[in-house]
C-alpha atoms as a PDB file:
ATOM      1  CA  UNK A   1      -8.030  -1.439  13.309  1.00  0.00           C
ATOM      2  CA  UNK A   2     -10.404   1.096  13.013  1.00  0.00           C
ATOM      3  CA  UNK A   3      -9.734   4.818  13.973  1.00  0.00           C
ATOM      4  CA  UNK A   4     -12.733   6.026  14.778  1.00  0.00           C
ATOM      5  CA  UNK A   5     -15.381   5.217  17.333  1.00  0.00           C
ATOM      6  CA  UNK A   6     -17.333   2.199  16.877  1.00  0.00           C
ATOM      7  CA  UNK A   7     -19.753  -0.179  18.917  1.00  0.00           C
ATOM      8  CA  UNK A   8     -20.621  -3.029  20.246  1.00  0.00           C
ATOM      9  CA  UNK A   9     -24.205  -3.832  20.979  1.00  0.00           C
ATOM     10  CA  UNK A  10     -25.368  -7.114  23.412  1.00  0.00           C
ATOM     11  CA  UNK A  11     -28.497  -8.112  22.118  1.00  0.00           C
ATOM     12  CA  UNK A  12     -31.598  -9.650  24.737  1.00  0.00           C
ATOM     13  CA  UNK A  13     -28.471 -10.309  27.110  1.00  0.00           C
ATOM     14  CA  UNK A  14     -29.699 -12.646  29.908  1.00  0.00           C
ATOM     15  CA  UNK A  15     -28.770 -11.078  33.250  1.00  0.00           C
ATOM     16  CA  UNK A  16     -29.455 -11.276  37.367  1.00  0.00           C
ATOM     17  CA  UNK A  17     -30.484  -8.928  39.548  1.00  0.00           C
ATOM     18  CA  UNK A  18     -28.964  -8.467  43.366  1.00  0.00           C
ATOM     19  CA  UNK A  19     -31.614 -11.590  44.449  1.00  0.00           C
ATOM     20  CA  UNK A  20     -31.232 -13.279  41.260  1.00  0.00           C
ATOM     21  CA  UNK A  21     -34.362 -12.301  39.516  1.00  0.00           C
ATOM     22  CA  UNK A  22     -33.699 -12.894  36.057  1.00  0.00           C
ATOM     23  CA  UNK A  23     -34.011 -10.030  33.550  1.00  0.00           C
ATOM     24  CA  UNK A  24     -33.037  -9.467  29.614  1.00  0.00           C
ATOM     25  CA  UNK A  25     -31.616  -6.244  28.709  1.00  0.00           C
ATOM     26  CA  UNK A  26     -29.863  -4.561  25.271  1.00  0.00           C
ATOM     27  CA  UNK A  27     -26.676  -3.027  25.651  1.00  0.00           C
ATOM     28  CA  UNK A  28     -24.359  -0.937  23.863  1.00  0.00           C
ATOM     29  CA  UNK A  29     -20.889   0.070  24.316  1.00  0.00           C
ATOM     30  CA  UNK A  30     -18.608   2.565  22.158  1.00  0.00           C
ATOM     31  CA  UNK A  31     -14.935   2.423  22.039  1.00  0.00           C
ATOM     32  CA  UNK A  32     -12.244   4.163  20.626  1.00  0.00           C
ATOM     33  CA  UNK A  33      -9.021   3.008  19.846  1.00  0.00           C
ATOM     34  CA  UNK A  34      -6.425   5.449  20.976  1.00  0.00           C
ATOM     35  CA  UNK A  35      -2.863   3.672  19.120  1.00  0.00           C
ATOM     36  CA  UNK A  36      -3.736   1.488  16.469  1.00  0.00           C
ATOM     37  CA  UNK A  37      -0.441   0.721  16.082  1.00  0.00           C
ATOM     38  CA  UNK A  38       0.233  -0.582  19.477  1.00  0.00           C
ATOM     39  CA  UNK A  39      -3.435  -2.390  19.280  1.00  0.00           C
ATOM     40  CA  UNK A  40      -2.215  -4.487  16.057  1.00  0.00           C
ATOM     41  CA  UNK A  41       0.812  -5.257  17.954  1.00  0.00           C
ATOM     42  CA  UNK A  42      -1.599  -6.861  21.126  1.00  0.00           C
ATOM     43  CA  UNK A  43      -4.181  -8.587  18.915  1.00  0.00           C
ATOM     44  CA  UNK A  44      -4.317 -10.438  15.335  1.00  0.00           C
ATOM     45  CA  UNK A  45      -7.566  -9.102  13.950  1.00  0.00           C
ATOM     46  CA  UNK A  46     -10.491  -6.789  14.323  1.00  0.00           C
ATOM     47  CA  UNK A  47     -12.597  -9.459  15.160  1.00  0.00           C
ATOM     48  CA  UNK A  48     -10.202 -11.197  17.979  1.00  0.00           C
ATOM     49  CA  UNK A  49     -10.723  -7.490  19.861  1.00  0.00           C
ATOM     50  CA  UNK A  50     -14.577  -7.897  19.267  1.00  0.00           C
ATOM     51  CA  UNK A  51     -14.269 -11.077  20.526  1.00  0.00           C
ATOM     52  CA  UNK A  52     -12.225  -9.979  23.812  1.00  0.00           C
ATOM     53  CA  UNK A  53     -14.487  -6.956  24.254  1.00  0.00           C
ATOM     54  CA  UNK A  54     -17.682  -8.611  24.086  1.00  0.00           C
ATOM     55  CA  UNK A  55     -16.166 -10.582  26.949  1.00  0.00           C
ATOM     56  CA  UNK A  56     -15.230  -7.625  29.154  1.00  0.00           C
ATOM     57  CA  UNK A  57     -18.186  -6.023  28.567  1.00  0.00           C
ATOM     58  CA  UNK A  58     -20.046  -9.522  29.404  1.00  0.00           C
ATOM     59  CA  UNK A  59     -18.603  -9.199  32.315  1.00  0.00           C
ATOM     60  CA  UNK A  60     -18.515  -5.577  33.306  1.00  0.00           C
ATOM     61  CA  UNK A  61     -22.531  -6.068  33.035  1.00  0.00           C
ATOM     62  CA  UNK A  62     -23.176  -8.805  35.143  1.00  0.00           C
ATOM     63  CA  UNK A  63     -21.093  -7.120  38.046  1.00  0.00           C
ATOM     64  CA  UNK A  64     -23.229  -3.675  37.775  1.00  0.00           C
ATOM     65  CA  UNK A  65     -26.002  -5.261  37.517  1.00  0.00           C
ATOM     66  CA  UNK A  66     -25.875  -8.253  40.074  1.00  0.00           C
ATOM     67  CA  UNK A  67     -25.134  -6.001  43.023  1.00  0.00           C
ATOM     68  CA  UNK A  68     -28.664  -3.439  42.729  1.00  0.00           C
ATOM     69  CA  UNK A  69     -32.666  -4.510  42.461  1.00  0.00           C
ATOM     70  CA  UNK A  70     -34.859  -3.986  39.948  1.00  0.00           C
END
């Protein structure tokens, strides 16, 4: 796992405004991993945390987004 800060970047990510007026945006998040011991323990590689990320993040954008206007 790596110790320092890295991102991950959502590239022409497809997403809805409040009245559903479709939009395409670039995003980037940075993370840190605070116990890379413990996040070994939780996950089997680097790229399975991507992987989990990516879907949080996925997420985490469509609810910010869906609920203001362009």
């Amino acid at each position: 796992m790596p110790v320092s800060v890295f991102d991950l970047r959502l590239q022409s990510y497809e997403a809805y405004d409040v009245g559903r007026v479709p939009f395409v945006v670039d995003i980037v998040a940075f993370f840190r991993i605070q116990d890379s011991n413990l996040a070994a323990q939780r996950v089997e590689s680097f790229r399975e945390l991507h992987e989990q990320l990516t879907a949080i993040v996925q997420g985490a954008v469509r609810t910010i987004l869906a609920s203001h206007d362009i």
